[in-house]
C-alpha atoms as a PDB file:
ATOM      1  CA  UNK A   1      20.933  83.680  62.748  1.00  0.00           C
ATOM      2  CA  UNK A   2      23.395  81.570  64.113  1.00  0.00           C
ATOM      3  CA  UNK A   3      25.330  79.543  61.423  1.00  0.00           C
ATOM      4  CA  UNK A   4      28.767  78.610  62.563  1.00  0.00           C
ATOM      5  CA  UNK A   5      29.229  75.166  64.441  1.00  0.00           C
ATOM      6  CA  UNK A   6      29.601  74.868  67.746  1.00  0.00           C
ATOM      7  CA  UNK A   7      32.692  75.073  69.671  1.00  0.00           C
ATOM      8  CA  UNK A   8      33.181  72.820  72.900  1.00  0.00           C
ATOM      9  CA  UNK A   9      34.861  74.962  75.799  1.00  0.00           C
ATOM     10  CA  UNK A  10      38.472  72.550  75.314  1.00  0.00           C
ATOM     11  CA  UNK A  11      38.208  73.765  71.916  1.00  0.00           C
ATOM     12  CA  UNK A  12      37.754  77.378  72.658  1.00  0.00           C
ATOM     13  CA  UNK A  13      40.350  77.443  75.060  1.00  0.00           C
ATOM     14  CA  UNK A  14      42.821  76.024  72.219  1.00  0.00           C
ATOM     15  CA  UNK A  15      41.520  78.995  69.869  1.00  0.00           C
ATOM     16  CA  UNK A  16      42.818  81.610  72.594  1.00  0.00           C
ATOM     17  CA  UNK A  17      45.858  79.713  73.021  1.00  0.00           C
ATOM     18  CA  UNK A  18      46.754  79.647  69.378  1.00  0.00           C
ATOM     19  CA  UNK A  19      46.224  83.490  69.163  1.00  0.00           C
ATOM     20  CA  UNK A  20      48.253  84.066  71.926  1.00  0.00           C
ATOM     21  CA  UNK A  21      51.233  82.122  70.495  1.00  0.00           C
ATOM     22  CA  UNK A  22      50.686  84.614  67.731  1.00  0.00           C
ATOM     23  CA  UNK A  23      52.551  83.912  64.316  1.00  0.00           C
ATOM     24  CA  UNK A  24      55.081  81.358  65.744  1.00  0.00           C
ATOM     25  CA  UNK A  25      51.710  79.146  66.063  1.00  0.00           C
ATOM     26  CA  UNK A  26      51.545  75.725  68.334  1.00  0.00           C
ATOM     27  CA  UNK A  27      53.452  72.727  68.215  1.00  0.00           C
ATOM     28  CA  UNK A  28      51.254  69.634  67.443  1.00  0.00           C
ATOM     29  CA  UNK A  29      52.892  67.373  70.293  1.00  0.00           C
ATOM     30  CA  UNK A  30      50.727  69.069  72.866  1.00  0.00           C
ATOM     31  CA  UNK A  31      47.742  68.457  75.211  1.00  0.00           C
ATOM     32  CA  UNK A  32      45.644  70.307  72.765  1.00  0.00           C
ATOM     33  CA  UNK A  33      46.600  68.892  70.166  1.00  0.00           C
ATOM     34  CA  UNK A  34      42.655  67.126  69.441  1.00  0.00           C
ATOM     35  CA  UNK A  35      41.186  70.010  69.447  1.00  0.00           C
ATOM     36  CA  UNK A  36      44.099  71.780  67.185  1.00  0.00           C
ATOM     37  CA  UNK A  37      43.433  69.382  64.891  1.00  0.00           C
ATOM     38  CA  UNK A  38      39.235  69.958  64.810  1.00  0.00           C
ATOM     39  CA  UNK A  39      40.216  73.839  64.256  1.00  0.00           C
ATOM     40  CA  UNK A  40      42.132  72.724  61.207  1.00  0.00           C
ATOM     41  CA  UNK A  41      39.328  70.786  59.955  1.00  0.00           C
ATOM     42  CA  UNK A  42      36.730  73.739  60.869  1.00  0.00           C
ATOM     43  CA  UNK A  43      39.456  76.093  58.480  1.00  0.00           C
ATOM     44  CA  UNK A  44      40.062  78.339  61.822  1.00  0.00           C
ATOM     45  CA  UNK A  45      43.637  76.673  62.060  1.00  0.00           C
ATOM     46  CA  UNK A  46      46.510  75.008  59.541  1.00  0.00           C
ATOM     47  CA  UNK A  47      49.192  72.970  60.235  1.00  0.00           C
ATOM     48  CA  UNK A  48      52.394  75.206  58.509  1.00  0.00           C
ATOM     49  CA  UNK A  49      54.986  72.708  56.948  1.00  0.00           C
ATOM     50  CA  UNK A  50      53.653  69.486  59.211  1.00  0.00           C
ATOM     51  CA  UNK A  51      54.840  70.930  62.342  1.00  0.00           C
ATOM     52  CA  UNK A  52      52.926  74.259  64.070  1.00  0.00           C
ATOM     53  CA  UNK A  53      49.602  74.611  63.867  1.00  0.00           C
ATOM     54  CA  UNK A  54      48.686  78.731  63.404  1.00  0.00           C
ATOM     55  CA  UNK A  55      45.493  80.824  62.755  1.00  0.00           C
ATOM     56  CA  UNK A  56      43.773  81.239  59.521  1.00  0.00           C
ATOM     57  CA  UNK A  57      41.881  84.763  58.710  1.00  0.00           C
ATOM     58  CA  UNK A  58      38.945  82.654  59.366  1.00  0.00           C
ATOM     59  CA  UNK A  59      40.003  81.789  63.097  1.00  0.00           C
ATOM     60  CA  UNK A  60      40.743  84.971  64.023  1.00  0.00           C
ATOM     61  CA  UNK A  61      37.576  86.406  63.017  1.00  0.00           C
ATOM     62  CA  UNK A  62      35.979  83.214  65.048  1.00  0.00           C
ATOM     63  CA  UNK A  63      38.153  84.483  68.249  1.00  0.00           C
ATOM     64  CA  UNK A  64      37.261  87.726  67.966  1.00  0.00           C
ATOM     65  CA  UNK A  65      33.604  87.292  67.915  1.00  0.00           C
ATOM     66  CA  UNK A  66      33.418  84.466  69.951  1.00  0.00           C
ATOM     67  CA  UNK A  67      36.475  84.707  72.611  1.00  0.00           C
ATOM     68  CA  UNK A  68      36.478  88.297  73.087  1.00  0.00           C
ATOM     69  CA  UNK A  69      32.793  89.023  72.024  1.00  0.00           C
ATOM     70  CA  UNK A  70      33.866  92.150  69.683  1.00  0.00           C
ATOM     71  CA  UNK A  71      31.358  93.048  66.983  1.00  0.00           C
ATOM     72  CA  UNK A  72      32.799  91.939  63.135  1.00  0.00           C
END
């Protein structure tokens, strides 16, 4: 059954892009930055020390299963 909320494409695209800026994370000045910000509010992202947003366990579990379609 499908539980988790639904992820507009912008947003999904920002997921990838934050796990491919792996642990150094995202600035929050960028073109993304909206739907950075809904990540942080869904828990899949945090904002470390006001500055770079990075991925939470919760986030990567959400890329993996929806971004690269890998079983959990």
């Amino acid at each position: 059954m499908w539980n988790e909320p639904y992820l507009e494409t912008c947003c999904r695209s920002a997921l990838h892009r934050l796990k491919l800026s792996g642990p150094d994370g995202r600035p929050q000045d960028q073109r993304d930055e909206p739907c950075l910000r809904r990540l942080e509010r869904m828990g899949l992202a945090r904002l470390n020390d006001g500055q770079r947003f990075t991925l939470t366990e919760q986030g990567r579990t959400r890329h993996r299963t929806e971004i690269l379609k890998l079983p959990t």
